[in-house]
N, C-alpha and C. Protein backbone atom coordinates (compact mmCIF):
# COMPACT_ATOMS: atom_id res chain seq x y z
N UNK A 1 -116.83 -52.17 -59.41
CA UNK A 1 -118.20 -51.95 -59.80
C UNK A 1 -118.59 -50.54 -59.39
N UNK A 2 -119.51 -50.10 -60.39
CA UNK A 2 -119.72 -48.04 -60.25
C UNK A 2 -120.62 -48.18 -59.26
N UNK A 3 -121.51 -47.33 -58.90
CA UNK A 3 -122.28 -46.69 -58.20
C UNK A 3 -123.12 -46.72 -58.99
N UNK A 4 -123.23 -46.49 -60.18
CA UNK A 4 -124.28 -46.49 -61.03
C UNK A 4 -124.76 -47.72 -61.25
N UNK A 5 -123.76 -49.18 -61.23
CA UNK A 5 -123.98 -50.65 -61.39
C UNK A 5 -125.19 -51.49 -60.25
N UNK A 6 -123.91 -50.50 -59.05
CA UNK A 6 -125.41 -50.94 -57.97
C UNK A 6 -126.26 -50.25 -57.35
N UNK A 7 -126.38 -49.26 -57.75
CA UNK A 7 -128.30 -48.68 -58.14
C UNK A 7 -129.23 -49.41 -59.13
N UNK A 8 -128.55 -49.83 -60.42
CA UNK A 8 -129.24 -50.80 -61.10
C UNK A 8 -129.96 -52.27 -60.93
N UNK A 9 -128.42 -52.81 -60.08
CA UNK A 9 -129.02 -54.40 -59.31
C UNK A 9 -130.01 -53.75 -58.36
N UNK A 10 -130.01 -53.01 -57.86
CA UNK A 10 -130.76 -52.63 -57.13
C UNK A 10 -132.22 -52.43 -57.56
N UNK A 11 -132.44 -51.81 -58.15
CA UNK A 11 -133.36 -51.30 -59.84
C UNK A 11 -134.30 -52.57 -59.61
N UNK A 12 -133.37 -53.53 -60.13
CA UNK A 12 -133.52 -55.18 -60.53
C UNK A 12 -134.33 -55.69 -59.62
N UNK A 13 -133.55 -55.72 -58.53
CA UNK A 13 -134.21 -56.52 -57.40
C UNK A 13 -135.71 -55.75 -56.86
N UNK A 14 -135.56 -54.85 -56.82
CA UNK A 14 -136.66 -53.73 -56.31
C UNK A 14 -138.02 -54.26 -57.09
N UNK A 15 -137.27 -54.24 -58.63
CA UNK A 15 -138.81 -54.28 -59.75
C UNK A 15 -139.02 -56.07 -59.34
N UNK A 16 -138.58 -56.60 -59.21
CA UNK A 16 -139.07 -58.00 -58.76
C UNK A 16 -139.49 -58.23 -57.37
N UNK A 17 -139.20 -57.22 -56.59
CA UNK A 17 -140.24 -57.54 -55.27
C UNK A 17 -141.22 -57.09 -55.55
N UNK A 18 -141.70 -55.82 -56.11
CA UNK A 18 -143.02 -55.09 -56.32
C UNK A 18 -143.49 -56.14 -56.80
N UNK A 19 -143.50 -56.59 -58.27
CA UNK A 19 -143.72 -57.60 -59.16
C UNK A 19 -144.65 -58.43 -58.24
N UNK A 20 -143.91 -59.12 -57.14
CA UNK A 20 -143.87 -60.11 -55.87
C UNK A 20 -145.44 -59.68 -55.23
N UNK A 21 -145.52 -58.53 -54.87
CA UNK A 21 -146.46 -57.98 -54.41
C UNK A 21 -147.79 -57.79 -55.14
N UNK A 22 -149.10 -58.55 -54.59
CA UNK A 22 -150.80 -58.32 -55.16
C UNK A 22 -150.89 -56.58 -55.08
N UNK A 23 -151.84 -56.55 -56.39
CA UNK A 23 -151.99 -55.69 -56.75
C UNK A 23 -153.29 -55.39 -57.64
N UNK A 24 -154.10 -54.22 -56.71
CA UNK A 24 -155.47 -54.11 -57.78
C UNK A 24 -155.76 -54.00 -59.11
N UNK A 25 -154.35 -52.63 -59.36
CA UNK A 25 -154.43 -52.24 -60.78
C UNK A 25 -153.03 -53.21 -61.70
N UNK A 26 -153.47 -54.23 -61.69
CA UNK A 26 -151.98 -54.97 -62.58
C UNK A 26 -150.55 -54.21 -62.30
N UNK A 27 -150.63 -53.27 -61.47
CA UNK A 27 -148.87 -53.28 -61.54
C UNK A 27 -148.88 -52.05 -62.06
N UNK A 28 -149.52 -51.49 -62.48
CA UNK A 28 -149.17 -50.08 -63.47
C UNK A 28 -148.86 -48.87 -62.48
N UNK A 29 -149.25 -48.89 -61.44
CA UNK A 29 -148.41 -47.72 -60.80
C UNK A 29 -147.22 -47.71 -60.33
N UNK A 30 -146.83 -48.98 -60.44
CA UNK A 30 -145.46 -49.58 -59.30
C UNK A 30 -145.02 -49.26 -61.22
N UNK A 31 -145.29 -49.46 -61.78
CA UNK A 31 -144.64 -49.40 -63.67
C UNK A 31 -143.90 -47.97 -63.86
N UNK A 32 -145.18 -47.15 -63.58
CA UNK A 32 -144.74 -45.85 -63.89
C UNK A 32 -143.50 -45.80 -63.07
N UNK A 33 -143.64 -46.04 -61.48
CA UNK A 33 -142.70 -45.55 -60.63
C UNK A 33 -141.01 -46.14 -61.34
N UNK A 34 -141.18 -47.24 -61.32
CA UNK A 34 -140.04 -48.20 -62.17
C UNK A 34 -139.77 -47.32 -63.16
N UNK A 35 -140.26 -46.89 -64.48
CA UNK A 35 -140.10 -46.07 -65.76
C UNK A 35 -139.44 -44.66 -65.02
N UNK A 36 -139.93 -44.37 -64.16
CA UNK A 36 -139.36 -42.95 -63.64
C UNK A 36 -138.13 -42.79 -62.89
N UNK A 37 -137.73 -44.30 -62.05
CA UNK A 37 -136.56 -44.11 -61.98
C UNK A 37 -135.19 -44.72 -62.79
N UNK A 38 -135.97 -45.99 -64.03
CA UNK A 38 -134.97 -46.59 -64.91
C UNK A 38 -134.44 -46.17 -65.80
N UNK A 39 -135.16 -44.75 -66.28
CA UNK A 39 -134.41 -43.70 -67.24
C UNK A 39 -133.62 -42.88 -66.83
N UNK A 40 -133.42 -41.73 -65.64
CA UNK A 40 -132.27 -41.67 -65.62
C UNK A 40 -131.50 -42.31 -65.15
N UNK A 41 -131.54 -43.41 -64.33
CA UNK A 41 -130.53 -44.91 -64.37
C UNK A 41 -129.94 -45.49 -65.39
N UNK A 42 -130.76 -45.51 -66.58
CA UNK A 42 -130.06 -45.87 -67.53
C UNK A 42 -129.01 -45.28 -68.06
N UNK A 43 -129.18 -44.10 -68.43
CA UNK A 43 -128.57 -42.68 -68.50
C UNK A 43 -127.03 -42.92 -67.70
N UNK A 44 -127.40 -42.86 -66.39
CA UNK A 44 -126.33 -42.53 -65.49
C UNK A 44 -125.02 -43.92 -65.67
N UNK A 45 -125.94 -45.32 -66.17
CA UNK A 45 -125.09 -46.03 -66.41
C UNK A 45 -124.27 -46.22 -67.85
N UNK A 46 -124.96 -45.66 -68.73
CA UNK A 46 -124.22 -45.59 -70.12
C UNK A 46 -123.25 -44.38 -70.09
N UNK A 47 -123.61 -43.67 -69.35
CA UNK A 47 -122.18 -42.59 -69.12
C UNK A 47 -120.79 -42.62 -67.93
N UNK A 48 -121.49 -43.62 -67.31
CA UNK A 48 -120.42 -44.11 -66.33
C UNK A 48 -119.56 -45.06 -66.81
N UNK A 49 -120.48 -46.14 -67.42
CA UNK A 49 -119.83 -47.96 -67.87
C UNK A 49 -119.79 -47.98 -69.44
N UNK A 50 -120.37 -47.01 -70.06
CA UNK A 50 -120.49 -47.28 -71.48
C UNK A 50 -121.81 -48.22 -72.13
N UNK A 51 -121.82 -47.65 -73.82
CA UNK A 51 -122.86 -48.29 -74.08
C UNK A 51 -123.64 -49.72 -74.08
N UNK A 52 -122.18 -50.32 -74.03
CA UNK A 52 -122.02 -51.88 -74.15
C UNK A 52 -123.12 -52.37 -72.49
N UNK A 53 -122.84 -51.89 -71.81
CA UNK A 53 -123.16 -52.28 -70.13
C UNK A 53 -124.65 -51.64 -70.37
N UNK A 54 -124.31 -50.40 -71.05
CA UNK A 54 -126.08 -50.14 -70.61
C UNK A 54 -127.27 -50.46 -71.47
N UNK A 55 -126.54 -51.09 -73.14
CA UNK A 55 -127.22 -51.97 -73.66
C UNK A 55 -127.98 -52.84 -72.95
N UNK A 56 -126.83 -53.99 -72.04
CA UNK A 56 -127.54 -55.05 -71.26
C UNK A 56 -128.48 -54.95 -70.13
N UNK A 57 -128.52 -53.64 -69.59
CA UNK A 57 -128.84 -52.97 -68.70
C UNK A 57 -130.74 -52.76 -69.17
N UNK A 58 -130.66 -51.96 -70.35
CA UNK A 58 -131.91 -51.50 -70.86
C UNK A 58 -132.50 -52.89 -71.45
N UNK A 59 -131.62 -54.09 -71.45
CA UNK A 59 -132.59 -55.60 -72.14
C UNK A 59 -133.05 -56.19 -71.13
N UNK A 60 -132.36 -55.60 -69.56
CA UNK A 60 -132.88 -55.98 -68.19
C UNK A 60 -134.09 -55.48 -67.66
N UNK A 61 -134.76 -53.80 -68.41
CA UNK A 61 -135.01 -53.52 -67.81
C UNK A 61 -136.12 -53.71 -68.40
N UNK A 62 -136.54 -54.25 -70.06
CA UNK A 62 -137.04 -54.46 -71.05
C UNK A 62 -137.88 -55.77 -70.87
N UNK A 63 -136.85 -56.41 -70.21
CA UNK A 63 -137.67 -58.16 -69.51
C UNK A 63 -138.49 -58.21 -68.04
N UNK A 64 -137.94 -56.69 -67.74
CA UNK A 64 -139.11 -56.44 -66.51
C UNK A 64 -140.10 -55.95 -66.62
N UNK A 65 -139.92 -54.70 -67.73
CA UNK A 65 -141.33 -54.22 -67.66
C UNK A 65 -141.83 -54.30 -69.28
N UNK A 66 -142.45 -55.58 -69.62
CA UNK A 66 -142.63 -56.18 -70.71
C UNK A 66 -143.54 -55.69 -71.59
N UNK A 67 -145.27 -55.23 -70.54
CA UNK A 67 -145.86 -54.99 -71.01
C UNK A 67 -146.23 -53.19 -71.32
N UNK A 68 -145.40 -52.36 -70.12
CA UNK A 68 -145.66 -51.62 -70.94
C UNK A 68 -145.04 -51.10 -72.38
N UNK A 69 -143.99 -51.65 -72.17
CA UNK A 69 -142.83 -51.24 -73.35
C UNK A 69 -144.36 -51.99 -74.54
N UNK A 70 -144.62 -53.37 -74.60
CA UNK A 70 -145.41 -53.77 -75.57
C UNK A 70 -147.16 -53.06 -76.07
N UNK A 71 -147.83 -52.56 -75.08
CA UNK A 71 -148.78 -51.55 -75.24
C UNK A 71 -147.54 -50.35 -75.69
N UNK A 72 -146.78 -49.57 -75.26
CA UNK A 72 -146.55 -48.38 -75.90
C UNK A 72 -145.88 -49.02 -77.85
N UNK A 73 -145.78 -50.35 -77.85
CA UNK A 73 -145.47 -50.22 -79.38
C UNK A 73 -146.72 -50.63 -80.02
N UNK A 74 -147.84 -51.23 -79.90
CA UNK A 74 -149.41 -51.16 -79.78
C UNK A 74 -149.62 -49.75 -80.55
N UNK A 75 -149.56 -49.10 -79.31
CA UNK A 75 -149.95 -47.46 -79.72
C UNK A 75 -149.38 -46.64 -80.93
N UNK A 76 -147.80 -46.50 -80.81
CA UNK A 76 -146.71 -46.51 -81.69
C UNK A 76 -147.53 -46.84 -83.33
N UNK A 77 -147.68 -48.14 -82.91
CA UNK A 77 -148.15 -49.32 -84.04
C UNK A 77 -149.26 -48.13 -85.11
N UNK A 78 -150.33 -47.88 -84.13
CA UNK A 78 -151.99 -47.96 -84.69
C UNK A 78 -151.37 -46.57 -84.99
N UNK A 79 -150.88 -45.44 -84.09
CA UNK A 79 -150.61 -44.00 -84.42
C UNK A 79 -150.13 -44.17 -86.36
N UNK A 80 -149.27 -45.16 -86.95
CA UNK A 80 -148.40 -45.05 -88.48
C UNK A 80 -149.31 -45.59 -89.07
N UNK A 81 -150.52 -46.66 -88.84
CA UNK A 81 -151.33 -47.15 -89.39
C UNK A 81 -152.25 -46.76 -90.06
């Protein structure tokens, strides 16, 4: 297993303790922080393990942070509309 694999479980576990943790503003700063370090993580793991790994990787990271990925296709959305 890379170095890059377990920074990710790591990733994983991290975004589910925050998650774990009350919070005034829903989560959105612990979001950004997550978004800022899961991209170049992602990165680092599709060039280490290949696309296949970091496919599953980015559907992990997709089921964690649900809503902003779903507001930014919202936005996405109304911007072609």
């Amino acid at each position: 297993m890379t170095a890059s694999l377990w920074f990710g479980c790591l990733w994983i576990v991290l975004a589910f303790v925050l998650q774990s943790i009350p919070s005034s503003d829903n989560h959105w700063r612990r979001a950004y922080v997550l978004i800022a370090l899961g991209i170049p993580l992602l990165i680092w793991i599709v060039v280490q393990n290949g696309a296949m790994v970091g496919t599953v990787f980015a559907i992990a990271q997709g089921s964690v942070l649900r809503w902003p990925i779903y507001y930014s296709y919202k936005w996405v959305r109304h911007k072609f509309d």
